[in-house]
C-alpha atoms as a PDB file:
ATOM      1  CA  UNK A   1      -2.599   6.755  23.583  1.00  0.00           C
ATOM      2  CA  UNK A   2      -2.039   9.807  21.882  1.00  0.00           C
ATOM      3  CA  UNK A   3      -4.035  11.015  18.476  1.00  0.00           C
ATOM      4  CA  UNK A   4      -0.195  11.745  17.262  1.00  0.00           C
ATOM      5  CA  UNK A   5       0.177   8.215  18.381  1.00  0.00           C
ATOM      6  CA  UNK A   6      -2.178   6.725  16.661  1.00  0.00           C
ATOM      7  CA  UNK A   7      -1.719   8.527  13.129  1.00  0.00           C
ATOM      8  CA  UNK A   8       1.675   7.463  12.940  1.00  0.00           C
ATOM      9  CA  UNK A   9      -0.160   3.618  13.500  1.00  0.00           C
ATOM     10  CA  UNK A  10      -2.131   4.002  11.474  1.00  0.00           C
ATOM     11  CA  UNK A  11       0.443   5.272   8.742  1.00  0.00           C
ATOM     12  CA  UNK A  12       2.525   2.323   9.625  1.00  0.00           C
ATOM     13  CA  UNK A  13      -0.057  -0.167   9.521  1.00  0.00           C
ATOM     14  CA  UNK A  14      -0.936   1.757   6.015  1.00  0.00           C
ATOM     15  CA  UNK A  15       2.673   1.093   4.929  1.00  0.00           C
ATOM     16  CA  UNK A  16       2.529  -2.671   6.268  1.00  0.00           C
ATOM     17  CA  UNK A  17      -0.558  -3.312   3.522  1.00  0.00           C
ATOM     18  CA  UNK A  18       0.862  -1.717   0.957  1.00  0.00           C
ATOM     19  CA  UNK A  19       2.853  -5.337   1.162  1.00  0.00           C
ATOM     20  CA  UNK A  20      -0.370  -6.879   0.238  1.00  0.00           C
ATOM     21  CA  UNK A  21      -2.934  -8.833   2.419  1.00  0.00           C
ATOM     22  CA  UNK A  22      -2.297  -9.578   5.814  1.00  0.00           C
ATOM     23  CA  UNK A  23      -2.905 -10.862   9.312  1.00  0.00           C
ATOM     24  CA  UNK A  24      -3.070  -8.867  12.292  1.00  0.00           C
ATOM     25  CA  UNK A  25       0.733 -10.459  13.724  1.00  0.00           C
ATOM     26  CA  UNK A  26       1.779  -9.859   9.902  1.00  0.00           C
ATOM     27  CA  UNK A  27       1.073  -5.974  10.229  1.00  0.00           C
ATOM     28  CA  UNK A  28       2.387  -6.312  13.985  1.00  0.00           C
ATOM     29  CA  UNK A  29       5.935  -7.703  12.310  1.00  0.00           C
ATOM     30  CA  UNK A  30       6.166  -5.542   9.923  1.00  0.00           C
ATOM     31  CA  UNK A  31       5.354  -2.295  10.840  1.00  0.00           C
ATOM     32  CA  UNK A  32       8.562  -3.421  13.468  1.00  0.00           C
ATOM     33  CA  UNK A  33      10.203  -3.837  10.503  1.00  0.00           C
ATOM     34  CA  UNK A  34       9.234  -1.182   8.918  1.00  0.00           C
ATOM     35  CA  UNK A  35       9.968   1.546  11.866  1.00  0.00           C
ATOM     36  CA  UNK A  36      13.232  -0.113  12.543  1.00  0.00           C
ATOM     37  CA  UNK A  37      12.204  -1.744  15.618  1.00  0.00           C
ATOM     38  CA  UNK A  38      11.436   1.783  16.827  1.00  0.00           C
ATOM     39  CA  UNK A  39       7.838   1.011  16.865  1.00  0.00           C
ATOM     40  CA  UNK A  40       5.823  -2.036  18.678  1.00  0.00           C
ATOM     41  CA  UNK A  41       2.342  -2.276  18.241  1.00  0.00           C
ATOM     42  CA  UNK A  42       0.098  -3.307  20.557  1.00  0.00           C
ATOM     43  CA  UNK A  43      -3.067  -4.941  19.614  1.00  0.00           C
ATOM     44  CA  UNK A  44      -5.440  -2.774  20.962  1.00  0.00           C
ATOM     45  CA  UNK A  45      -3.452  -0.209  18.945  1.00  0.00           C
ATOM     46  CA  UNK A  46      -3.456  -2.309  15.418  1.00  0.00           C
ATOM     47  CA  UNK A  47      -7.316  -2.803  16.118  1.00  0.00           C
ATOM     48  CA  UNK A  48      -8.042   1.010  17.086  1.00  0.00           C
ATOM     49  CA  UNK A  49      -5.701   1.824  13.510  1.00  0.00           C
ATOM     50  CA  UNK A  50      -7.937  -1.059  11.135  1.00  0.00           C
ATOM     51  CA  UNK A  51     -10.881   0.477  12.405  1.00  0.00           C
ATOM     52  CA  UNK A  52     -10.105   3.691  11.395  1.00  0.00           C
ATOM     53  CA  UNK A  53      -8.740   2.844   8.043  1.00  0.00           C
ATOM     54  CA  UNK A  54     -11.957   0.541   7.277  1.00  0.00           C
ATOM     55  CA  UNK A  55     -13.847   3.526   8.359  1.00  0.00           C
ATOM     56  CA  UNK A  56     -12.460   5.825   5.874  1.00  0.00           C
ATOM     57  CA  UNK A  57     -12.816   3.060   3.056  1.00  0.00           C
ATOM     58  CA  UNK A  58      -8.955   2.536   2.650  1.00  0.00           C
ATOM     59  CA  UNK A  59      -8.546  -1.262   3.715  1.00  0.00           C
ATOM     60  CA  UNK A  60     -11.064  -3.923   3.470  1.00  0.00           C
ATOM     61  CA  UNK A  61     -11.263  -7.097   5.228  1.00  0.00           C
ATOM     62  CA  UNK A  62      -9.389  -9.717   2.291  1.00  0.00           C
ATOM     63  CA  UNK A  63     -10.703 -12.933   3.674  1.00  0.00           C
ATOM     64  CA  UNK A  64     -11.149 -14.792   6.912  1.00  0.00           C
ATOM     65  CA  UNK A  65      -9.842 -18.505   8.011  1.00  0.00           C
ATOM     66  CA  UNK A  66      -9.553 -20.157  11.164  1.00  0.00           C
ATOM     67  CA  UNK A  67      -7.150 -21.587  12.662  1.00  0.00           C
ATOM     68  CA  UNK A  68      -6.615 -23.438  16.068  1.00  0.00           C
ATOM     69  CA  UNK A  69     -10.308 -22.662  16.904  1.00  0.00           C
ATOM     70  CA  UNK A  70      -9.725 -18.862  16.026  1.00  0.00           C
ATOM     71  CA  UNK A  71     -10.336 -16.599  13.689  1.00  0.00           C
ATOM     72  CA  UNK A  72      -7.657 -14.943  11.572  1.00  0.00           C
ATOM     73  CA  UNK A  73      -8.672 -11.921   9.517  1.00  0.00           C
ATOM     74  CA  UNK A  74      -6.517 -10.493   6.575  1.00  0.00           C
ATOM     75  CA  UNK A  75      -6.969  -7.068   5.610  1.00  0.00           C
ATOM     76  CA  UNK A  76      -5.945  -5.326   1.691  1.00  0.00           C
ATOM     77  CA  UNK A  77      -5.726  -1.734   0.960  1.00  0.00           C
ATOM     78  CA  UNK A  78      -8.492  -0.412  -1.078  1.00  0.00           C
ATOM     79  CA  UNK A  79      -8.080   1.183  -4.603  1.00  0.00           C
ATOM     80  CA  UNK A  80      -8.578   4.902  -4.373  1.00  0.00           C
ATOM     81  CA  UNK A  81     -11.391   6.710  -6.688  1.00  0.00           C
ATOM     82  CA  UNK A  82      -9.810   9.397  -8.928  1.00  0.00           C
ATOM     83  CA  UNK A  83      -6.370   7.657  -8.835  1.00  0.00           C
ATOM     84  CA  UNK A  84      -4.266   7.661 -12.260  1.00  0.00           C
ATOM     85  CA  UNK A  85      -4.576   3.993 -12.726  1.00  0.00           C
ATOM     86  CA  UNK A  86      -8.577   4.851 -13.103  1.00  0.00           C
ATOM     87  CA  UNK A  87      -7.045   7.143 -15.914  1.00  0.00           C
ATOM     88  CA  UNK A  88      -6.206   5.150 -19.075  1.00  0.00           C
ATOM     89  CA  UNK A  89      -2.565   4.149 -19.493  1.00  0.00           C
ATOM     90  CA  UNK A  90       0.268   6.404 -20.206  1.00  0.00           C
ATOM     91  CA  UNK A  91       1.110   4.789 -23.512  1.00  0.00           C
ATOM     92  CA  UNK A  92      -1.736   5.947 -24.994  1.00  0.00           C
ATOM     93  CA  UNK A  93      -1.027   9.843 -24.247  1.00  0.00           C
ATOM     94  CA  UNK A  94       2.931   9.408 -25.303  1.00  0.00           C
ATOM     95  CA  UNK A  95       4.512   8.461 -28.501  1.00  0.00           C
ATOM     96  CA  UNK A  96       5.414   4.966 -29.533  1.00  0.00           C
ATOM     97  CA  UNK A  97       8.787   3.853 -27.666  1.00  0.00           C
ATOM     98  CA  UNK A  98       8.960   0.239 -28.979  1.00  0.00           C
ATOM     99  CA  UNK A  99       6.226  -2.520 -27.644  1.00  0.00           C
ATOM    100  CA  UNK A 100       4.736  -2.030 -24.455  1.00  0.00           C
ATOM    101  CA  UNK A 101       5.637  -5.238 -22.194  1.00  0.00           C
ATOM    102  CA  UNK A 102       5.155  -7.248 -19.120  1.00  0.00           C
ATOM    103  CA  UNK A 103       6.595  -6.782 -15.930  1.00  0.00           C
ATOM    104  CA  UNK A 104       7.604  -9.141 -13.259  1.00  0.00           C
ATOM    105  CA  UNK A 105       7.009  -9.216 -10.112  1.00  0.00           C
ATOM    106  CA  UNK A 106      10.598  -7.782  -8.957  1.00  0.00           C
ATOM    107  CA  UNK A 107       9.167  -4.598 -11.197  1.00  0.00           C
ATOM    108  CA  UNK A 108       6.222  -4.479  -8.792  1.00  0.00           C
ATOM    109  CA  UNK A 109       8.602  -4.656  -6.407  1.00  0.00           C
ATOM    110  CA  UNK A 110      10.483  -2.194  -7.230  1.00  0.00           C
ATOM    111  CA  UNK A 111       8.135   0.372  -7.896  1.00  0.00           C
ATOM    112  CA  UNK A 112       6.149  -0.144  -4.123  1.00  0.00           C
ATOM    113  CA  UNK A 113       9.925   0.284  -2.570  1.00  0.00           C
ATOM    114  CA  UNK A 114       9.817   3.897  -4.425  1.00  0.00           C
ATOM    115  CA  UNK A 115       6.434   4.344  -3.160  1.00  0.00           C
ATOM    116  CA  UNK A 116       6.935   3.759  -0.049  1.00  0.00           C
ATOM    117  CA  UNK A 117       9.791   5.767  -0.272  1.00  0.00           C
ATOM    118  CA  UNK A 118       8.268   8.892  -1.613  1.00  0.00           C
ATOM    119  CA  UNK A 119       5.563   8.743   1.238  1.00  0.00           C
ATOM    120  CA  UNK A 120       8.379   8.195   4.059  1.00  0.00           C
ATOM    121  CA  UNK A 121       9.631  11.712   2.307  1.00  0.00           C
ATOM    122  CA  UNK A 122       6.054  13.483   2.300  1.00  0.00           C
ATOM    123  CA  UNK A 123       5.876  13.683  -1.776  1.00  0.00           C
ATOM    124  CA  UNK A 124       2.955  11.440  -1.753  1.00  0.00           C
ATOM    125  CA  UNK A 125      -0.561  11.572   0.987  1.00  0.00           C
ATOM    126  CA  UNK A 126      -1.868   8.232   2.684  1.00  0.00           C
ATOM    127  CA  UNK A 127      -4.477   8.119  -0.233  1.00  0.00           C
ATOM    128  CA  UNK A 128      -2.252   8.453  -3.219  1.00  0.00           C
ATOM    129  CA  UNK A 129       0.057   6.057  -1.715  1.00  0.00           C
ATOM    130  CA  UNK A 130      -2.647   3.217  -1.321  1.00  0.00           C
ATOM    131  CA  UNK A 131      -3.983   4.811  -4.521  1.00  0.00           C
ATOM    132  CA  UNK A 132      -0.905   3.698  -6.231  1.00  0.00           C
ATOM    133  CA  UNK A 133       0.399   1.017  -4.717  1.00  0.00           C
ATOM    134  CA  UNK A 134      -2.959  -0.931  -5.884  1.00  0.00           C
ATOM    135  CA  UNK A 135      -2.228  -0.207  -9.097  1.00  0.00           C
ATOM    136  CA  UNK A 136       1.346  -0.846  -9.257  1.00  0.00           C
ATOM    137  CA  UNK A 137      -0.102  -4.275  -7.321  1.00  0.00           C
ATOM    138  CA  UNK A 138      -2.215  -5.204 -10.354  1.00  0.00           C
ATOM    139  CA  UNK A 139      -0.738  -3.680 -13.491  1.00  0.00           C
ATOM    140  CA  UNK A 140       0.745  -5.986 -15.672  1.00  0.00           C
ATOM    141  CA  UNK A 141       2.611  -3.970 -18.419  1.00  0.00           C
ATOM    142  CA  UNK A 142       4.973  -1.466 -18.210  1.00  0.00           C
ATOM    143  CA  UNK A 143       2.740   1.629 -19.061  1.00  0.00           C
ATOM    144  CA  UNK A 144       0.583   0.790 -16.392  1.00  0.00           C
ATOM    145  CA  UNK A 145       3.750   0.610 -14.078  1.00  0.00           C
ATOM    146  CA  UNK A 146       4.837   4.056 -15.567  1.00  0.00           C
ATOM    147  CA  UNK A 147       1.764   5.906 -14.833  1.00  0.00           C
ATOM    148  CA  UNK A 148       2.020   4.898 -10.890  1.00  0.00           C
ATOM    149  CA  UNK A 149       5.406   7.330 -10.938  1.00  0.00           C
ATOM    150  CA  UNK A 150       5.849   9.199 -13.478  1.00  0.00           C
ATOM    151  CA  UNK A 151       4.896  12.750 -11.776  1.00  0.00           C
ATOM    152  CA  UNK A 152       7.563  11.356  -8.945  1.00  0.00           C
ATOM    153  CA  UNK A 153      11.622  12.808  -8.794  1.00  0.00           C
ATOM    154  CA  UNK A 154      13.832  10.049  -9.860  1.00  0.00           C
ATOM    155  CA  UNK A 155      16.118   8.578  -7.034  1.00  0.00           C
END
């Protein structure tokens, strides 16, 4: 395998988190779906990519069950230090537009597709984009969501 190889599965793998926790045949699926069926990980190659993203701190094991006598392991992406969700929320540092409110779930959704997006276009690095996507993943009102992409071009 080549190290070009591997970044780009590790990158997809990356990608395939951003999704939320997962299973090793989870990341396998998606980052199929993700590439367009272009790419088919292996699982010597998903293995060899978690390793290197648990190395560098940007996934963490989730939780662990078994099932049929084996051991399944989900793995989350880890929030980033020094990302603007650690910064406090945009509302505070722009005037009053009417009350701040919650967001739904199809707003999280939303926001990760323009993530993912803006990485796929090289506006954002593998850090910011797990960075963000954690926060988009656990914000709750609409500043919070604002903050993720606010220094982002509009589609």
């Amino acid at each position: 395998m080549t190290t070009r190889a591997l970044q780009e599965a590790v990158l997809l793998v990356a990608t395939a988190l951003s999704r939320g926790s997962q299973h090793g045949p989870g990341i396998i699926a998606d980052v199929a779906e993700i590439s367009g069926g272009r790419v088919k990980l292996r699982a010597g190659t998903l293995y060899t990519a978690l390793d290197r993203l648990r190395a560098d701190g940007l996934i963490r094991v989730d939780r662990e069950e078994v099932v049929a006598n084996r051991l399944r392991r989900y793995y989350r992406l880890t929030p980033v230090a020094g990302h603007p969700a650690a910064v406090e929320p945009a509302a505070r540092h722009q005037p009053a537009r009417g009350p701040d409110l919650r967001i739904s779930d199809a707003d999280r959704e939303a926001a990760v597709a323009a993530l993912r997006e803006h990485f796929a276009h090289g506006r954002l690095t593998l850090e910011e984009l797990i960075g963000r996507l954690d926060a988009v993943l656990t914000a709750t009102m609409q500043s919070e969501l604002a903050q993720t992409i606010m220094d982002l071009p509009r589609p």
